[in-house]
PDB file of N, CA and C in Angstrom:
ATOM      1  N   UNK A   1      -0.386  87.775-186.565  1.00  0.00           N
ATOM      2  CA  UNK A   1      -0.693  89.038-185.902  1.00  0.00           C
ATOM      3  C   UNK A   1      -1.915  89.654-186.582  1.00  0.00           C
ATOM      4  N   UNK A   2      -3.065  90.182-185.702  1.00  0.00           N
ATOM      5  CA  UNK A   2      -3.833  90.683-186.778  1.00  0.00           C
ATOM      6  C   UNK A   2      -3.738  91.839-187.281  1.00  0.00           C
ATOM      7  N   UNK A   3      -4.754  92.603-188.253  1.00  0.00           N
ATOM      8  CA  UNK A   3      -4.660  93.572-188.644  1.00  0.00           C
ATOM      9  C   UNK A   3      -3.935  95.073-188.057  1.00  0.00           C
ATOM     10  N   UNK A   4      -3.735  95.877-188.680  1.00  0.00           N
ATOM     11  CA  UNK A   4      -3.273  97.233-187.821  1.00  0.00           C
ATOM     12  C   UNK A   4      -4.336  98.014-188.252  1.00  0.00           C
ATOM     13  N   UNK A   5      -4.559  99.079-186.990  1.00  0.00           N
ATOM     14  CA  UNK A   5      -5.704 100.207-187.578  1.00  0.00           C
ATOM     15  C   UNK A   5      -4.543 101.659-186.985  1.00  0.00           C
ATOM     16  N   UNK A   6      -5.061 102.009-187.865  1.00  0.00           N
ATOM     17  CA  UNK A   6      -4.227 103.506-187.576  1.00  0.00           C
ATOM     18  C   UNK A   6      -4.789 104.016-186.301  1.00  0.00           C
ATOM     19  N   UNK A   7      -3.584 104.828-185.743  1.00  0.00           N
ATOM     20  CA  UNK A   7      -3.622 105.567-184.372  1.00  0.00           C
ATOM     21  C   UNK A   7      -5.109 106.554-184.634  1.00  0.00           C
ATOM     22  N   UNK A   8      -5.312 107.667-185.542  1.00  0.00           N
ATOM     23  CA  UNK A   8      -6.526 108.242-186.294  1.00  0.00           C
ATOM     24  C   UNK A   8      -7.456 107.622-186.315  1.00  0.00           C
ATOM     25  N   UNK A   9      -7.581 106.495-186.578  1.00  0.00           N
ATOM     26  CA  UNK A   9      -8.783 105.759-186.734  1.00  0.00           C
ATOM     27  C   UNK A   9      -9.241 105.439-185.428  1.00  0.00           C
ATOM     28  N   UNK A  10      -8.382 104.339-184.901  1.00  0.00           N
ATOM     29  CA  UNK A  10      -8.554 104.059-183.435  1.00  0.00           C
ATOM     30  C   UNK A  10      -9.383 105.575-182.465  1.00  0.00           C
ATOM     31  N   UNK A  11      -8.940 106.915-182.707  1.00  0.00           N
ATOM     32  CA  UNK A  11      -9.328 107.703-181.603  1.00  0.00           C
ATOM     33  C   UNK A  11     -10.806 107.878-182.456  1.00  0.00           C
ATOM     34  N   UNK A  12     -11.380 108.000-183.346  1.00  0.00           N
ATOM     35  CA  UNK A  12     -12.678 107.856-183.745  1.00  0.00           C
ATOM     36  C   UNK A  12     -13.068 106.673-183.168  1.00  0.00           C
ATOM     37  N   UNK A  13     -13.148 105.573-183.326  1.00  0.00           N
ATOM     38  CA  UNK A  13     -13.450 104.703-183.659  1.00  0.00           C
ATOM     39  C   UNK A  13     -13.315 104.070-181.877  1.00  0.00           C
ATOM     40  N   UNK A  14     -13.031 104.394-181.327  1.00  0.00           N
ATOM     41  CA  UNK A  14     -12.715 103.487-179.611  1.00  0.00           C
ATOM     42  C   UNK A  14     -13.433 102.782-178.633  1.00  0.00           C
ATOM     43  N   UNK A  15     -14.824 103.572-178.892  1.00  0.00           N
ATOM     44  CA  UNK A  15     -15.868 102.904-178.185  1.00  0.00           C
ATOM     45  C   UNK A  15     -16.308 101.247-179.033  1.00  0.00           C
ATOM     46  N   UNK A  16     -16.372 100.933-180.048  1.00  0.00           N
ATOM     47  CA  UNK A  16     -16.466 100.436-181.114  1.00  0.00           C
ATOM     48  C   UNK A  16     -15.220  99.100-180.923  1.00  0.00           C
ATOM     49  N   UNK A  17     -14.121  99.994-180.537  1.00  0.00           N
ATOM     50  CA  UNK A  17     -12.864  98.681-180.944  1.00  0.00           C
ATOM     51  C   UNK A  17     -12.927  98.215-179.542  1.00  0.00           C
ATOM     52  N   UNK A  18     -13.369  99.175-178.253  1.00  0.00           N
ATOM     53  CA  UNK A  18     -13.095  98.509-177.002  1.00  0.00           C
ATOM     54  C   UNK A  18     -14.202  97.463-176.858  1.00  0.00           C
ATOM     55  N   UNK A  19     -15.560  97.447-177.629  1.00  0.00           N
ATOM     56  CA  UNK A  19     -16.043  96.607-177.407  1.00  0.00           C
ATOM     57  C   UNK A  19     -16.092  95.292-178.159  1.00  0.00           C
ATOM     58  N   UNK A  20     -15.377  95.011-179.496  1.00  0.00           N
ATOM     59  CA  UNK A  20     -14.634  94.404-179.859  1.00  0.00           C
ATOM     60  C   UNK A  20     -13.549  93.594-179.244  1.00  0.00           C
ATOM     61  N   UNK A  21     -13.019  94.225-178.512  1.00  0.00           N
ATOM     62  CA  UNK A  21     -11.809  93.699-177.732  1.00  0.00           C
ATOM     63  C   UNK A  21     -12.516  92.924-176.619  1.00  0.00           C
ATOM     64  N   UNK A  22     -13.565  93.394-176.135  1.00  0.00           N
ATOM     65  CA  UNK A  22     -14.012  92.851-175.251  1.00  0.00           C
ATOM     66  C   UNK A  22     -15.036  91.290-175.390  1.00  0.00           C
ATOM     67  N   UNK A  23     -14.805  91.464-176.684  1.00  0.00           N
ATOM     68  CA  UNK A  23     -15.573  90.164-177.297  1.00  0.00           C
ATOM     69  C   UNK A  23     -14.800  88.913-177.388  1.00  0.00           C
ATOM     70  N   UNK A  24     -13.415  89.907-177.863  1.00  0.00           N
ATOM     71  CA  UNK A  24     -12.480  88.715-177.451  1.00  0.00           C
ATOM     72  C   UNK A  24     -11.363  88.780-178.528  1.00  0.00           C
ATOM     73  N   UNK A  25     -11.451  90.223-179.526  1.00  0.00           N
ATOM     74  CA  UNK A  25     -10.734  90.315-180.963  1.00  0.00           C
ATOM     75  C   UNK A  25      -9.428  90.962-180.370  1.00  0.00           C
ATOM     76  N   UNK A  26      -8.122  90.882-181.009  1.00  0.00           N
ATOM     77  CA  UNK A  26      -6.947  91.373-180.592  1.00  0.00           C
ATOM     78  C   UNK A  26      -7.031  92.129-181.841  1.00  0.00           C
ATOM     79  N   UNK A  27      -6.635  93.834-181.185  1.00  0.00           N
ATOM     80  CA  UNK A  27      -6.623  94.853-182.271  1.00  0.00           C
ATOM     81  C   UNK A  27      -5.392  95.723-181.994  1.00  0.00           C
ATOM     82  N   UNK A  28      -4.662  95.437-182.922  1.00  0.00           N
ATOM     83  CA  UNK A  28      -3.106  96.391-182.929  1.00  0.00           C
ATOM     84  C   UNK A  28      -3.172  98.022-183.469  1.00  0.00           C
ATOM     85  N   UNK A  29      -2.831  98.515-182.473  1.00  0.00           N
ATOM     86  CA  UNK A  29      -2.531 100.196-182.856  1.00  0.00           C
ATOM     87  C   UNK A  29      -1.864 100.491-183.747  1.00  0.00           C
ATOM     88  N   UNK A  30      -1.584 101.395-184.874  1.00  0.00           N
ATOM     89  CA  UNK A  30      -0.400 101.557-185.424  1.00  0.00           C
ATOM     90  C   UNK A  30      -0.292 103.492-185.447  1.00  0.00           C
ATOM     91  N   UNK A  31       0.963 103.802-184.887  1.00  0.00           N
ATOM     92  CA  UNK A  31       1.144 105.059-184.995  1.00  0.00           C
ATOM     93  C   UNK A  31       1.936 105.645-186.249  1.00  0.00           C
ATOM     94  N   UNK A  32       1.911 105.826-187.718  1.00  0.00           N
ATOM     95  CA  UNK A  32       2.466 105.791-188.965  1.00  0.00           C
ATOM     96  C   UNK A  32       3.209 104.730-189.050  1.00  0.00           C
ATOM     97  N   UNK A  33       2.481 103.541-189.386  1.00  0.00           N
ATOM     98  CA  UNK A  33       2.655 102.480-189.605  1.00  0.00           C
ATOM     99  C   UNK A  33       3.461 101.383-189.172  1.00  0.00           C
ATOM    100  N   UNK A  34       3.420 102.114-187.955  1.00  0.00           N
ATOM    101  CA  UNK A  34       3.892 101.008-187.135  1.00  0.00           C
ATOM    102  C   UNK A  34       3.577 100.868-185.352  1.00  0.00           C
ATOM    103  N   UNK A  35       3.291  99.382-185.510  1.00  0.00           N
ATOM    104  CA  UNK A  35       2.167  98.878-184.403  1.00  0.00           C
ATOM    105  C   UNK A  35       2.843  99.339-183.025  1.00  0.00           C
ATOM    106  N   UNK A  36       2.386 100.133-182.159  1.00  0.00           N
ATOM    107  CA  UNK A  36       2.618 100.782-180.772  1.00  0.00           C
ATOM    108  C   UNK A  36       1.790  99.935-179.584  1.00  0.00           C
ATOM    109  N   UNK A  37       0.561 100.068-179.710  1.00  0.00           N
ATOM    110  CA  UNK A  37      -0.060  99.142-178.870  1.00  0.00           C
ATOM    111  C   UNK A  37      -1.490  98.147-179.206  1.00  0.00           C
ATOM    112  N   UNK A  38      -1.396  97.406-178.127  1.00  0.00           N
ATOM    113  CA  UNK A  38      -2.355  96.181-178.394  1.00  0.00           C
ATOM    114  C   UNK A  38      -3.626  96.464-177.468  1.00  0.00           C
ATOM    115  N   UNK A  39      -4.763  96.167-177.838  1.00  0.00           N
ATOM    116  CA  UNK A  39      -6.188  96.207-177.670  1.00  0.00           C
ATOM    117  C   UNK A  39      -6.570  94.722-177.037  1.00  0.00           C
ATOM    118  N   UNK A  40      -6.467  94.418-175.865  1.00  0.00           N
ATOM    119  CA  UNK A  40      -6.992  93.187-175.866  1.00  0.00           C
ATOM    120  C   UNK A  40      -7.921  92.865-174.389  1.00  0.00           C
ATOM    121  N   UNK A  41      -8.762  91.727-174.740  1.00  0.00           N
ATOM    122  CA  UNK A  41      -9.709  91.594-173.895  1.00  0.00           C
ATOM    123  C   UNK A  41      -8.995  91.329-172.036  1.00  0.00           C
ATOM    124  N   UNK A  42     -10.496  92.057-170.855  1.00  0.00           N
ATOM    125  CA  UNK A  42      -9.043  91.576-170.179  1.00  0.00           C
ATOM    126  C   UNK A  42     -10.027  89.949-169.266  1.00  0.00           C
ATOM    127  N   UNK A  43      -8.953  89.451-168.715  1.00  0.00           N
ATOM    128  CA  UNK A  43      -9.076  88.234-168.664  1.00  0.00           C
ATOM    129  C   UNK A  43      -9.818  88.500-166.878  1.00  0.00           C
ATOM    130  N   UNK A  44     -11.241  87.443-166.472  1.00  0.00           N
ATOM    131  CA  UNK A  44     -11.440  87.582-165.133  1.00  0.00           C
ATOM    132  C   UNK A  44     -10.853  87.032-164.235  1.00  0.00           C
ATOM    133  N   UNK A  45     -10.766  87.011-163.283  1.00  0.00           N
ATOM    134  CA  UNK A  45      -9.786  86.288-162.290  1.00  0.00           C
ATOM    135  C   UNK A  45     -10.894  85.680-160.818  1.00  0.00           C
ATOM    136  N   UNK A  46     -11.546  85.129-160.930  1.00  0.00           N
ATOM    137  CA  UNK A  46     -12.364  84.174-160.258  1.00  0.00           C
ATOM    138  C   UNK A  46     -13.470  85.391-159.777  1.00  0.00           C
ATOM    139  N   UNK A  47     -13.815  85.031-158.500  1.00  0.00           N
ATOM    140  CA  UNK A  47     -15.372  85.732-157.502  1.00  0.00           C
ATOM    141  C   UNK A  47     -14.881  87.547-158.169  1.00  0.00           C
ATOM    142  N   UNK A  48     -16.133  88.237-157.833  1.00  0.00           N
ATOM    143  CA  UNK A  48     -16.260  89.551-158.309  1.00  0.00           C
ATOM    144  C   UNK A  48     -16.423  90.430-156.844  1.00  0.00           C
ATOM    145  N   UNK A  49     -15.421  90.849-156.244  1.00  0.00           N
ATOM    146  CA  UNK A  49     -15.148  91.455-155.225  1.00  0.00           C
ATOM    147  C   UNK A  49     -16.804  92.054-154.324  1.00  0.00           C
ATOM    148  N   UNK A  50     -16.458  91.413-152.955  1.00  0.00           N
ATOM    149  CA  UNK A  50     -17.384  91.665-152.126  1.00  0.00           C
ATOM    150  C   UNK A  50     -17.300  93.088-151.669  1.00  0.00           C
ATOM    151  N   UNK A  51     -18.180  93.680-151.122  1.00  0.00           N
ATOM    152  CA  UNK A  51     -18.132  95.284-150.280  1.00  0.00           C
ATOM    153  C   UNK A  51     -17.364  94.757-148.628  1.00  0.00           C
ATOM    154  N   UNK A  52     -16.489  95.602-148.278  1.00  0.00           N
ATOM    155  CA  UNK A  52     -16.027  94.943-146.972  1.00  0.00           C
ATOM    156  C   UNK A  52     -16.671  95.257-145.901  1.00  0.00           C
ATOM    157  N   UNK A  53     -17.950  95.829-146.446  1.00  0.00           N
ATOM    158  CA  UNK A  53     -18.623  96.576-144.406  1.00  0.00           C
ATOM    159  C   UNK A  53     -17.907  97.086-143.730  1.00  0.00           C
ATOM    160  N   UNK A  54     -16.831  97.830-144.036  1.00  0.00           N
ATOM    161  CA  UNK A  54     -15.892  98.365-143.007  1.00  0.00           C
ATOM    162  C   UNK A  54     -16.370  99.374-141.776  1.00  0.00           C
ATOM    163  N   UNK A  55     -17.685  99.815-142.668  1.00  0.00           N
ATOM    164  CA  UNK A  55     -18.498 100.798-141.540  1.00  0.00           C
ATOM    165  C   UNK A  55     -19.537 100.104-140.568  1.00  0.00           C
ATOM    166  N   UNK A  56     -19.645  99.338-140.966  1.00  0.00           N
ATOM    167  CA  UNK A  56     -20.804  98.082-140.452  1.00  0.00           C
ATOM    168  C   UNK A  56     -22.367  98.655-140.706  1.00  0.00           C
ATOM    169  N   UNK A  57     -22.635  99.298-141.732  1.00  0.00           N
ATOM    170  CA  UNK A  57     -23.952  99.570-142.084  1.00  0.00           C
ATOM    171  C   UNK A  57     -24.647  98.381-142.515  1.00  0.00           C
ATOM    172  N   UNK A  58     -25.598  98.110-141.507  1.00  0.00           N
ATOM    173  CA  UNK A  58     -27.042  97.272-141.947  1.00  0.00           C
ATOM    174  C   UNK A  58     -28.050  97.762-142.294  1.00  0.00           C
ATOM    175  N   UNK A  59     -28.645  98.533-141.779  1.00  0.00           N
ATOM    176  CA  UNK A  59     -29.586  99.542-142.738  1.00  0.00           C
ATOM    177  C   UNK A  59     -29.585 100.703-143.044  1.00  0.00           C
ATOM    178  N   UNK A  60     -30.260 101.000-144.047  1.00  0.00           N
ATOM    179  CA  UNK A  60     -30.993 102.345-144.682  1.00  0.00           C
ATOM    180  C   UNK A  60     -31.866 102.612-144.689  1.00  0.00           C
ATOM    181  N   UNK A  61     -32.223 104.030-144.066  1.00  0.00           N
ATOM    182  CA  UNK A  61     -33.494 104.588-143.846  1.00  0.00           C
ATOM    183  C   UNK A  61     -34.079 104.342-145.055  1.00  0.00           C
ATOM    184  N   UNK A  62     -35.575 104.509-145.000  1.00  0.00           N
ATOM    185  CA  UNK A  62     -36.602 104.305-146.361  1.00  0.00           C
ATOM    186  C   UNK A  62     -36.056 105.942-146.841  1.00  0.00           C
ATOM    187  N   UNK A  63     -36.285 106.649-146.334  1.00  0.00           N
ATOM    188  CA  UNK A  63     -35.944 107.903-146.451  1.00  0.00           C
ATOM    189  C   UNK A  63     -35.040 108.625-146.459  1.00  0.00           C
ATOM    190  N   UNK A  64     -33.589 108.070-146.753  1.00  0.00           N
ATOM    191  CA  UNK A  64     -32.268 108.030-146.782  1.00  0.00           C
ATOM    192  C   UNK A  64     -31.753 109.421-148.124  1.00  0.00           C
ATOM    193  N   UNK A  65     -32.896 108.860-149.153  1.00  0.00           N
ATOM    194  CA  UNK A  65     -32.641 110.118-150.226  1.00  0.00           C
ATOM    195  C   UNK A  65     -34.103 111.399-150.092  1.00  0.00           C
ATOM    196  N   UNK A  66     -34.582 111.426-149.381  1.00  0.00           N
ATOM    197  CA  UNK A  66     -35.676 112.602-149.590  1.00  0.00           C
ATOM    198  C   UNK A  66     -34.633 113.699-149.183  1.00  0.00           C
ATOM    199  N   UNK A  67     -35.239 114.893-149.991  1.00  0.00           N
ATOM    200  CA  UNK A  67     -34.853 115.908-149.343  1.00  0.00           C
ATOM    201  C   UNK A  67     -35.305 116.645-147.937  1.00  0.00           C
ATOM    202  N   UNK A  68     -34.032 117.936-147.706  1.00  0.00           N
ATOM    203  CA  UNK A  68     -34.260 117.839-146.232  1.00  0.00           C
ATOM    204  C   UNK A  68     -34.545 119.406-145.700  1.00  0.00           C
ATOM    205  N   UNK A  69     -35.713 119.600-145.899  1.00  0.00           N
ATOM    206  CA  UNK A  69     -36.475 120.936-145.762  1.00  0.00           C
ATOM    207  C   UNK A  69     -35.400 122.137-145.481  1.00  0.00           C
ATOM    208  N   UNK A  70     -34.748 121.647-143.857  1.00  0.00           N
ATOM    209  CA  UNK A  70     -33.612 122.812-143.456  1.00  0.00           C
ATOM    210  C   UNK A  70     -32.622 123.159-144.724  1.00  0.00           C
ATOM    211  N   UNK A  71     -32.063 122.058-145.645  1.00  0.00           N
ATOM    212  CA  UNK A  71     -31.265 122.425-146.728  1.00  0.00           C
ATOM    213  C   UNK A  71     -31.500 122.835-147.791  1.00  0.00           C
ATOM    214  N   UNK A  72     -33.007 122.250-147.944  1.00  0.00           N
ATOM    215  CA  UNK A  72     -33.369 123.334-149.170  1.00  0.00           C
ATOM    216  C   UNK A  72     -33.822 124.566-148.891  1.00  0.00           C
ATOM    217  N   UNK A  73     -33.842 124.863-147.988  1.00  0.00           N
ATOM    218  CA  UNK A  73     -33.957 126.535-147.359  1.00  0.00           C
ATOM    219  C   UNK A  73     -32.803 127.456-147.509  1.00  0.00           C
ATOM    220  N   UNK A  74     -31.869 126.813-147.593  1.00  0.00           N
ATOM    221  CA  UNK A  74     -30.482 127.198-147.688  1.00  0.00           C
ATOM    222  C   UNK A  74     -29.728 127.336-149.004  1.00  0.00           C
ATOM    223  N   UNK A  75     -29.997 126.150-150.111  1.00  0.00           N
ATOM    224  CA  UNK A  75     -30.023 126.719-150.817  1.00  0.00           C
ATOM    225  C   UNK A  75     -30.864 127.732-151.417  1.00  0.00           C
ATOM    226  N   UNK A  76     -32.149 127.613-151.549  1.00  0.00           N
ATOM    227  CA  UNK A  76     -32.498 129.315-151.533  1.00  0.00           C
ATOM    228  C   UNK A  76     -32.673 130.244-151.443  1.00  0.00           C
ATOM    229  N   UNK A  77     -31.637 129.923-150.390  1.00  0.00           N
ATOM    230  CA  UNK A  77     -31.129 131.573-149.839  1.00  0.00           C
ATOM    231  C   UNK A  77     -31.925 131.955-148.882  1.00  0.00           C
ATOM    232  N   UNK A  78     -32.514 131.190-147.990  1.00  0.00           N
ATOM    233  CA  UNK A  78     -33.664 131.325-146.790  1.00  0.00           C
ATOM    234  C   UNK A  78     -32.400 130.873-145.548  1.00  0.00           C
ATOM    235  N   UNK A  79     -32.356 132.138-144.519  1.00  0.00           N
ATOM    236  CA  UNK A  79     -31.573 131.185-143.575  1.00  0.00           C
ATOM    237  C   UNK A  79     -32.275 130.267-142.436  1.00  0.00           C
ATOM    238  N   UNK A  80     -33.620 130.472-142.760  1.00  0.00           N
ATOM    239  CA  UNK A  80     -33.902 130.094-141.467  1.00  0.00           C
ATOM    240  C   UNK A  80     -34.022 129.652-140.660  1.00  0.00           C
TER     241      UNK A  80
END
């Protein structure tokens, strides 16, 4: 079994152990000295999920993100 790191440590320390874990290290929790939970890498499970087109969008305007004169009027308080 490997090492234990204290529950304290672990909440400092998390960004650090999750990427550890993700390397492939098994890291045991311990809440006053004794191990609660396990840190471990997670395993992939084949293809990396497609988008389902459920809306059937094929394109996007070039201009899809510009802003849009009437709304920025509005937010500043212009109704016009």
């Amino acid at each position: 079994m490997p090492p234990f790191i204290s529950l304290h440590d672990a909440e400092i320390q998390l960004s650090s152990l999750v990427d550890r874990a993700a390397a492939g290290e098994e890291i045991v929790i311990a809440k006053n000295g004794v191990p609660c939970a396990r840190l471990v890498p997670i395993v992939s499970h084949g293809q990396r999920r497609t988008p389902a087109n459920a809306m059937r969008i094929e394109y996007t305007a070039a201009d899809f993100d510009a802003p849009d004169p009437g709304i920025e009027c509005l937010f500043a308080g212009d109704p016009a």
